[in-house]
N, C-alpha and C. Protein backbone atom coordinates (compact mmCIF):
# COMPACT_ATOMS: atom_id res chain seq x y z
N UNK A 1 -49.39 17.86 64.64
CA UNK A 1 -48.42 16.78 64.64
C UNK A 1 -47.66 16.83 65.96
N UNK A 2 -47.48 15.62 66.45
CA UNK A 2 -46.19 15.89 67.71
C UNK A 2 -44.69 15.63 67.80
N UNK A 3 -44.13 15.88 68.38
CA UNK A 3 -43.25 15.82 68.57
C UNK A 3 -42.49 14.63 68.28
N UNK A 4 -42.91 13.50 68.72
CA UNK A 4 -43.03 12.11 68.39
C UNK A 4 -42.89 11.90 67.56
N UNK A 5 -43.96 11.99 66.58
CA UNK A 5 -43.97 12.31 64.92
C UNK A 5 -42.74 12.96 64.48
N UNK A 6 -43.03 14.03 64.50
CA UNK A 6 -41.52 14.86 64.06
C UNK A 6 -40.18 14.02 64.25
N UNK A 7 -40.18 13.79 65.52
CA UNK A 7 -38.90 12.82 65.55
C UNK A 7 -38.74 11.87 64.95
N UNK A 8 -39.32 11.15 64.92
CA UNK A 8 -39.60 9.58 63.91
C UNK A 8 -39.34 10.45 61.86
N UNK A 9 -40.19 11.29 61.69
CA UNK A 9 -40.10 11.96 60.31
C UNK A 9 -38.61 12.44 60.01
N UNK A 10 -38.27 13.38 61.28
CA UNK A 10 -36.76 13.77 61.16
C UNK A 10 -35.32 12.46 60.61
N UNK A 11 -35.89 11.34 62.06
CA UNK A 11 -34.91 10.31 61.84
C UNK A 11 -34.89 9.75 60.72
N UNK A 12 -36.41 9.29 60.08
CA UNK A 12 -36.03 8.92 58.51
C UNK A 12 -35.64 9.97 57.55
N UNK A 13 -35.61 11.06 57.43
CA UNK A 13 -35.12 12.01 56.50
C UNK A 13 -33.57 11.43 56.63
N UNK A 14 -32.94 11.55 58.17
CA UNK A 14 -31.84 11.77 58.42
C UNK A 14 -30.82 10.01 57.80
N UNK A 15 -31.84 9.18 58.05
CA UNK A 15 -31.40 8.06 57.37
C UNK A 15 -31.06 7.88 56.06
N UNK A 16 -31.96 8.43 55.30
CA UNK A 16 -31.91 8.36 53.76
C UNK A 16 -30.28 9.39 53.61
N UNK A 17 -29.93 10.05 54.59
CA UNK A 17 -28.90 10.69 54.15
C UNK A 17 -27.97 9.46 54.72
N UNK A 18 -27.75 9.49 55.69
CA UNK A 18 -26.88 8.69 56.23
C UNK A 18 -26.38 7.06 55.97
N UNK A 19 -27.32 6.88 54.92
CA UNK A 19 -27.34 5.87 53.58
C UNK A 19 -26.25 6.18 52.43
N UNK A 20 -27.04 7.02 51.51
CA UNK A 20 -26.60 7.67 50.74
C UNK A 20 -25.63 8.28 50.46
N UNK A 21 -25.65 9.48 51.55
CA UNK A 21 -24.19 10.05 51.83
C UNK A 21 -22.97 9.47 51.56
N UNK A 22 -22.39 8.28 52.94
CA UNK A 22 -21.48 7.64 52.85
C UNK A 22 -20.95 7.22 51.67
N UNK A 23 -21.91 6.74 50.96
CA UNK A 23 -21.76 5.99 49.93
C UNK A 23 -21.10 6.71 48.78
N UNK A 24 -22.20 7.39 48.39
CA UNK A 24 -21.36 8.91 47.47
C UNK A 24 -20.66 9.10 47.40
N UNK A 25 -19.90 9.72 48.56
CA UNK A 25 -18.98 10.55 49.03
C UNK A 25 -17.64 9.91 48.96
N UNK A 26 -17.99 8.29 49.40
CA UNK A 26 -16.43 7.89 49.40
C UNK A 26 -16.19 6.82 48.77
N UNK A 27 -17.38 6.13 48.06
CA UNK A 27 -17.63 5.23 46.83
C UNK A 27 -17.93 5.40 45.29
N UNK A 28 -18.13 6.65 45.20
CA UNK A 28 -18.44 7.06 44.13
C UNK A 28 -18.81 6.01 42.85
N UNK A 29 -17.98 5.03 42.49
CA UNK A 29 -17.99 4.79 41.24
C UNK A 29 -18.87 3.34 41.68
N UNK A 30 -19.13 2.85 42.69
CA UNK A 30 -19.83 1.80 43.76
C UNK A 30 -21.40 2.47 43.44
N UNK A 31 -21.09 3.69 43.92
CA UNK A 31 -22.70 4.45 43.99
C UNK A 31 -23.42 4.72 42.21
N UNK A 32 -22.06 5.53 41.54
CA UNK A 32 -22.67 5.13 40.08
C UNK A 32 -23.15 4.10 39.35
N UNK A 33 -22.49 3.28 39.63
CA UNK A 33 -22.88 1.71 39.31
C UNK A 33 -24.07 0.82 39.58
N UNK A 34 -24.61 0.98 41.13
CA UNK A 34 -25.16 0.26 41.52
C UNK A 34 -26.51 1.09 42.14
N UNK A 35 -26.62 2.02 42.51
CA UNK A 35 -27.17 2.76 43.17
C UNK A 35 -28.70 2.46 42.12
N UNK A 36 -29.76 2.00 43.36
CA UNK A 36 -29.73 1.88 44.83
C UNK A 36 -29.47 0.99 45.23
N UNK A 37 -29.00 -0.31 44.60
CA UNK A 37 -28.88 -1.83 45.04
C UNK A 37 -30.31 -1.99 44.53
N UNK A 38 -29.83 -3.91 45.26
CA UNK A 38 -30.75 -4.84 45.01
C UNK A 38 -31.31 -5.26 43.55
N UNK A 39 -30.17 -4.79 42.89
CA UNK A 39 -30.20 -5.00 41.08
C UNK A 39 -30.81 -3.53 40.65
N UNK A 40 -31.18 -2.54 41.30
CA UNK A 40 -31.93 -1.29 40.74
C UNK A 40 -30.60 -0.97 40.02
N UNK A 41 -30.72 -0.06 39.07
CA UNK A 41 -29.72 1.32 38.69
C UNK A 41 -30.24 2.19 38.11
N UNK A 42 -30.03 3.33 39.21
CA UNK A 42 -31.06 4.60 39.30
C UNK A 42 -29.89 5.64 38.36
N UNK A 43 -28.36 5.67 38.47
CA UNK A 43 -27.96 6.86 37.94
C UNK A 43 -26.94 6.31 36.87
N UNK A 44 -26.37 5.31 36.52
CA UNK A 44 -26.10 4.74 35.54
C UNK A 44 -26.49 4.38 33.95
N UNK A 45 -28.05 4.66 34.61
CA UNK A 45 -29.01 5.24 33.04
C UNK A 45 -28.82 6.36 32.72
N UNK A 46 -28.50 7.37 33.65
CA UNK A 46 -28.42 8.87 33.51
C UNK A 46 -27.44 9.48 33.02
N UNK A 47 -26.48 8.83 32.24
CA UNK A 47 -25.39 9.95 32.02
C UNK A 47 -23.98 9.39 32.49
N UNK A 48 -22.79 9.64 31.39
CA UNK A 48 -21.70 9.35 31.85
C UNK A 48 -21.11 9.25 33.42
N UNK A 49 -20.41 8.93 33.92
CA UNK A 49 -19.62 8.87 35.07
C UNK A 49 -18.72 10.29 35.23
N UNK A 50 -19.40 10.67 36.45
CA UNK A 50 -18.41 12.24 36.95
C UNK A 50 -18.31 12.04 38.16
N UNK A 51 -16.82 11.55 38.88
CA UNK A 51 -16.88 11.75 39.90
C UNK A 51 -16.68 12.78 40.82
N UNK A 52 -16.71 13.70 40.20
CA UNK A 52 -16.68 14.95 41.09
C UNK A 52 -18.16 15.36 41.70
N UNK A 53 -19.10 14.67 40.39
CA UNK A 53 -20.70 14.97 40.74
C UNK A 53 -20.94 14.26 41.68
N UNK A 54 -20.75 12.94 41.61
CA UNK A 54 -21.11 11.52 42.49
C UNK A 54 -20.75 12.31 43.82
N UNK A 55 -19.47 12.38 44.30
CA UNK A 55 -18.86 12.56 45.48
C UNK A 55 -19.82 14.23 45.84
N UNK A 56 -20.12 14.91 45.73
CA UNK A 56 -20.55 16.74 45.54
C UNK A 56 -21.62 15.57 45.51
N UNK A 57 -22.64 15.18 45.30
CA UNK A 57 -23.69 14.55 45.58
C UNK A 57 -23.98 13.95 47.12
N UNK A 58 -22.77 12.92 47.45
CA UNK A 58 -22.38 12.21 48.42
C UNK A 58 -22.89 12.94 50.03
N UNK A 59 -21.66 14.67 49.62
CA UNK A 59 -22.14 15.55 50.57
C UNK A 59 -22.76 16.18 50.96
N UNK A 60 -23.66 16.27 50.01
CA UNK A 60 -25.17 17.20 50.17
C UNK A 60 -25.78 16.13 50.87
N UNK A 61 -25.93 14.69 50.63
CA UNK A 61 -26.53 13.73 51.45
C UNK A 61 -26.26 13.81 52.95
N UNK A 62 -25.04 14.15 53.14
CA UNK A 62 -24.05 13.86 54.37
C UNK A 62 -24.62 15.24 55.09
N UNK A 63 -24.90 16.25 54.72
CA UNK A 63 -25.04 17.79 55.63
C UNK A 63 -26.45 17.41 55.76
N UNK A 64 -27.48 16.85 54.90
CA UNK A 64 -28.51 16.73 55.26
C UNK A 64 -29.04 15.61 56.53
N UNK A 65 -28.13 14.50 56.26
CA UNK A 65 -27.99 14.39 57.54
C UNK A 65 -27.95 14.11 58.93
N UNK A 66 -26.68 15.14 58.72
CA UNK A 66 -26.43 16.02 59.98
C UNK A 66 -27.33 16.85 60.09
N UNK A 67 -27.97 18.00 59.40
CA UNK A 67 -28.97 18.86 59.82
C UNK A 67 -30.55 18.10 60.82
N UNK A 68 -30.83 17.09 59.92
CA UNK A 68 -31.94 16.46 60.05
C UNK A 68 -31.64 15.31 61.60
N UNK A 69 -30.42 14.80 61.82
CA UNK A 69 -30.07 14.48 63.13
C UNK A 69 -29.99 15.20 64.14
N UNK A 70 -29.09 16.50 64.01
CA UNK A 70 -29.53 17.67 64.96
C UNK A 70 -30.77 18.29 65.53
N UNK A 71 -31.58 18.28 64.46
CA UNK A 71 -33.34 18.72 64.81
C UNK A 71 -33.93 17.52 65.36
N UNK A 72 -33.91 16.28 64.65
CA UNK A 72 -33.95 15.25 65.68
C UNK A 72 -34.07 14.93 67.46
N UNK A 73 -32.60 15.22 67.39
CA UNK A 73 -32.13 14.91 68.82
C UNK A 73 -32.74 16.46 69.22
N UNK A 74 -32.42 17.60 68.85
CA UNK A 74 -32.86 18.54 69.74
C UNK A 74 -34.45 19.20 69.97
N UNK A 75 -35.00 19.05 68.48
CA UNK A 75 -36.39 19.19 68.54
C UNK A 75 -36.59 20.72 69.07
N UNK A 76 -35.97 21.39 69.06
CA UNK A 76 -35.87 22.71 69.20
C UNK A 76 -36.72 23.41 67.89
N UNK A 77 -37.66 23.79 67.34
CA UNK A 77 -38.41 24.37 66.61
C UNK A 77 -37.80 25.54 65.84
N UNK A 78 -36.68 26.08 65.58
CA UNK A 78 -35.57 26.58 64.99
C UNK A 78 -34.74 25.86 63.78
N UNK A 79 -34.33 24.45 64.89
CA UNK A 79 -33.36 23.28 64.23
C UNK A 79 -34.69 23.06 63.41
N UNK A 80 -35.65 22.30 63.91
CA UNK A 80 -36.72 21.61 63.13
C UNK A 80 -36.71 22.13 61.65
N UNK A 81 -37.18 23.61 61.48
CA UNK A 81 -37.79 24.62 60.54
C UNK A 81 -36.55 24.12 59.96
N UNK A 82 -34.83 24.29 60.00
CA UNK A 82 -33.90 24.52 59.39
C UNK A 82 -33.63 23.62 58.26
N UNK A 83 -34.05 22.52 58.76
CA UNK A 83 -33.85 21.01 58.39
C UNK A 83 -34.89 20.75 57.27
N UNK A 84 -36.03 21.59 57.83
CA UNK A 84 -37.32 20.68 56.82
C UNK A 84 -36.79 21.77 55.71
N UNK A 85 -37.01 23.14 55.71
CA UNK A 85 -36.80 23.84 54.85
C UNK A 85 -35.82 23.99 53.87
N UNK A 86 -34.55 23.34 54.42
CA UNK A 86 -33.00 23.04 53.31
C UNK A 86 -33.71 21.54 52.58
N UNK A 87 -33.90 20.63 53.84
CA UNK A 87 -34.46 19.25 53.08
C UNK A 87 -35.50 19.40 51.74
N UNK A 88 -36.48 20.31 52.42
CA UNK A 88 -37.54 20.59 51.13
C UNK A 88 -37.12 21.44 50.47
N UNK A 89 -35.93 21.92 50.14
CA UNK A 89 -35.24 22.72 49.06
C UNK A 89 -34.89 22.12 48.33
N UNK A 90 -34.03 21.16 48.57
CA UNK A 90 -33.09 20.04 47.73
C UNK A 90 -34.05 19.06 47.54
N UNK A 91 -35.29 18.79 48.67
CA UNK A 91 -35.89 17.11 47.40
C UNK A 91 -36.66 18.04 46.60
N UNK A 92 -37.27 19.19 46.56
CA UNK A 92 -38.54 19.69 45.61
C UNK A 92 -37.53 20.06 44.23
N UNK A 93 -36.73 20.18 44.27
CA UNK A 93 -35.96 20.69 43.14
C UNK A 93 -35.17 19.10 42.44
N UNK A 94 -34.77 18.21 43.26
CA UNK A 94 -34.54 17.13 43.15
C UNK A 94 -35.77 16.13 42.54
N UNK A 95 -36.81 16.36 43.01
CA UNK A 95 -37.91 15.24 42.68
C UNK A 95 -38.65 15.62 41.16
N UNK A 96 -37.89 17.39 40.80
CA UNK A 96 -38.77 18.07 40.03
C UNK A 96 -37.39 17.78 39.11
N UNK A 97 -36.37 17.30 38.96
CA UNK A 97 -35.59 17.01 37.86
C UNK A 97 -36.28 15.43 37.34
N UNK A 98 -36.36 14.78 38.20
CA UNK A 98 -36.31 13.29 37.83
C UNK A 98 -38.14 13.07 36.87
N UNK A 99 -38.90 13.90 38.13
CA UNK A 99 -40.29 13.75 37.34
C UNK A 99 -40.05 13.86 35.70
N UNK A 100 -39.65 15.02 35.46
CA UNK A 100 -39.57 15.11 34.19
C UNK A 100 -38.31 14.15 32.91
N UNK A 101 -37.71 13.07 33.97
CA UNK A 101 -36.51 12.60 33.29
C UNK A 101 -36.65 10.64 33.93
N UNK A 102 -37.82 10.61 33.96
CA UNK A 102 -38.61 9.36 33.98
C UNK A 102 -38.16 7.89 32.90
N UNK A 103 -38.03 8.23 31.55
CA UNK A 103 -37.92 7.86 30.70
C UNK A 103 -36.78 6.69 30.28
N UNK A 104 -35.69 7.14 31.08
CA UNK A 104 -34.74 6.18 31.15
C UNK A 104 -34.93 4.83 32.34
N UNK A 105 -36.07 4.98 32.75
CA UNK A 105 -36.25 3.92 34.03
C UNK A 105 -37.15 3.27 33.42
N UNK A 106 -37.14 1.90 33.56
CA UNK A 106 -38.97 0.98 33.10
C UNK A 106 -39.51 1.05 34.14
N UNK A 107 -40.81 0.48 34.32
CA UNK A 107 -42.17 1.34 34.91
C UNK A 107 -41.54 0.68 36.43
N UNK A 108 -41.11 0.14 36.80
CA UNK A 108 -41.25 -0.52 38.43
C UNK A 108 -39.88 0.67 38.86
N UNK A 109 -38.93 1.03 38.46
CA UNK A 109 -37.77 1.81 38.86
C UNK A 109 -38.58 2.97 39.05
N UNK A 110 -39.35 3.63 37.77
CA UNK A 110 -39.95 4.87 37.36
C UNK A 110 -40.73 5.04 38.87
N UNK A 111 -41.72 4.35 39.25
CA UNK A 111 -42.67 4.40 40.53
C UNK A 111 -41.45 4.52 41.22
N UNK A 112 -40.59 3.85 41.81
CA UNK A 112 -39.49 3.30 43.28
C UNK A 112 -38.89 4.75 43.17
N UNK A 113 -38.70 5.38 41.99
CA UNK A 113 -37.77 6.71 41.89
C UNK A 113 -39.13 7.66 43.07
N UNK A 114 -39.88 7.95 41.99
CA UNK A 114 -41.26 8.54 42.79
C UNK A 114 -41.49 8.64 43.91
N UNK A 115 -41.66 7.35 44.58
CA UNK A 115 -42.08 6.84 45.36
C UNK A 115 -40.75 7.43 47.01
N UNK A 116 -39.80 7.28 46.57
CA UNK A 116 -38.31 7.21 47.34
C UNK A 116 -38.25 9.17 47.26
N UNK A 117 -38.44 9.42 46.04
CA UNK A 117 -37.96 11.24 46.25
C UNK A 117 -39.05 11.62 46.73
N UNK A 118 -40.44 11.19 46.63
CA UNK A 118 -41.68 12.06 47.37
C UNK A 118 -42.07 11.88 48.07
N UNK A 119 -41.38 11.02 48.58
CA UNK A 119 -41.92 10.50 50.69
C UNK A 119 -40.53 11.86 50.78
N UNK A 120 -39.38 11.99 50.51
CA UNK A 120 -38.64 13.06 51.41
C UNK A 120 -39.41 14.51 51.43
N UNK A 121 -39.85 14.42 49.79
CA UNK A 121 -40.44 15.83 49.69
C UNK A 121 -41.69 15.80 50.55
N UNK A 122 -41.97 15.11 50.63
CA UNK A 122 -43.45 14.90 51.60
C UNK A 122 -43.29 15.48 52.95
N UNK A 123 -42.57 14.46 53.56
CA UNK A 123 -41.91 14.24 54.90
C UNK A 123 -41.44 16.19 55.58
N UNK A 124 -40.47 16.73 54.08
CA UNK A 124 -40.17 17.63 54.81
C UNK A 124 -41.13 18.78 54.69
N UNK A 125 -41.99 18.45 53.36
CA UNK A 125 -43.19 19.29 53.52
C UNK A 125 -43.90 19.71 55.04
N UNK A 126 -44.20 18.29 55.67
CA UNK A 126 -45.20 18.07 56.54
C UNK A 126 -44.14 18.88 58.34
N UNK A 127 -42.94 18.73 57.48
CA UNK A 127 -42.19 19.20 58.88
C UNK A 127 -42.47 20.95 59.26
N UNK A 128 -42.82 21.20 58.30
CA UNK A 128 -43.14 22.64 58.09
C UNK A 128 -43.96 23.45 59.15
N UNK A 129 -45.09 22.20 59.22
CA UNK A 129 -46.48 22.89 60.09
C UNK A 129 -45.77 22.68 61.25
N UNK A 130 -46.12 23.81 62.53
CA UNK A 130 -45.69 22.99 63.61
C UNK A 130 -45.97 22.33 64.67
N UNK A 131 -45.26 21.71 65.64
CA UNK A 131 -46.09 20.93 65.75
C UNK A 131 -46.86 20.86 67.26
N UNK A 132 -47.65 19.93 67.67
CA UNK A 132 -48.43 20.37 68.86
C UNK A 132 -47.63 19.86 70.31
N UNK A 133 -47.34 20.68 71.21
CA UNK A 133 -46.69 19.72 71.92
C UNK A 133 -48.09 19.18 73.34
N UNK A 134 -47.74 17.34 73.14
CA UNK A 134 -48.87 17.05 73.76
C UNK A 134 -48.61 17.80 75.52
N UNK A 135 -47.68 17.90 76.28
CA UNK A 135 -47.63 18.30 77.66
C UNK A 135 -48.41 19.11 77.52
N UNK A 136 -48.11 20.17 77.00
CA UNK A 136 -48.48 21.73 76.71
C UNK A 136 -50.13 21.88 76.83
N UNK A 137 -50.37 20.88 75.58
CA UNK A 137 -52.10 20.56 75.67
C UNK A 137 -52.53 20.19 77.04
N UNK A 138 -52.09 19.36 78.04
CA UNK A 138 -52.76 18.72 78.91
C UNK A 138 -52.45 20.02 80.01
N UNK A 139 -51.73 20.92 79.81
CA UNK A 139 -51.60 21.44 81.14
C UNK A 139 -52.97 21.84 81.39
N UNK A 140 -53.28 22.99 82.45
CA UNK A 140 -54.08 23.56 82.55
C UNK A 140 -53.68 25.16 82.25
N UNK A 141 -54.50 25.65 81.76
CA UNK A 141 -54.44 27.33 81.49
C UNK A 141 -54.83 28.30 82.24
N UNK A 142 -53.81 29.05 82.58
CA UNK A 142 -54.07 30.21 83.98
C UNK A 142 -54.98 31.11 83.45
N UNK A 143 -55.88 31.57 84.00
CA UNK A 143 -56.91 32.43 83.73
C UNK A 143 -56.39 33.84 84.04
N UNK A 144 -56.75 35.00 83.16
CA UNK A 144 -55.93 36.30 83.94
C UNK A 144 -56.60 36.72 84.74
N UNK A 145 -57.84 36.46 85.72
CA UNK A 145 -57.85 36.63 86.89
C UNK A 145 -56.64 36.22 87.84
N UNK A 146 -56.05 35.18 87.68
CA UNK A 146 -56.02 34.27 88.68
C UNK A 146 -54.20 35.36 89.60
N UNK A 147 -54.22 35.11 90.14
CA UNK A 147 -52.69 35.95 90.48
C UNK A 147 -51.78 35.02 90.02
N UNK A 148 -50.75 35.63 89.68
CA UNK A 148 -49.35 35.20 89.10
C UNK A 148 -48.42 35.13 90.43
């Protein structure tokens, strides 16, 4: 994968937070209600109203990110790893509540739920491997004959 890639993968991770987040965090009862828009309601089927959860939801969106913007912009293979590996902490454990809690959604939400938590889990899966950098490939390779 390159770098390119990665960046583009990073920035949408980092969007879905930077969506979300805000919203959570300082709308709470906006986000319980309506979430995700466009007539969906993803957590309003789920269970009374807690806004302490909503908002504590909000910010886990919000650090993610920031993590996933930082590896982004820096692409430093450190940041990268940091980002995919917290990201794929929280969606694999996240995607693995909802799989099993399907039931309250009819079939077009049920897929969009799917569909929305396993592109992140995907995404940060794939951030894992690393990745190729194209310069690197094109250089040429010093032979250990050659003098240094």
């Amino acid at each position: 994968m390159t770098t390119f890639t990665q960046r583009v993968m990073l920035l949408a991770l980092a969007a879905t937070g930077a969506v979300t987040g805000p919203w959570a965090a300082f709308a709470p009862q906006s986000f319980y209600d309506s979430f995700p828009g466009f007539g969906r309601h993803w957590i309003d089927v789920d269970g009374p109203y807690n806004e302490h959860l909503i908002r504590d939801v909000g910010a886990i969106y919000l650090a993610l990110f920031v993590v996933n913007l930082i590896a982004a912009v820096s692409l430093e293979r450190m940041a990268v790893l940091i980002a995919a590996a917290t990201t794929f902490t929280f969606s694999s454990l996240h995607f693995s509540y909802h799989v099993h809690h399907l039931g309250t959604y009819d079939a077009t939400d049920a897929v969009l739920n799917m569909v929305a938590l396993g592109g992140s889990l995907a995404l940060s899966a794939l951030l894992l491997i690393p990745a190729k950098d194209a310069s690197a490939s094109r250089a040429p390779r010093r032979q250990d004959s050659e003098p240094r």
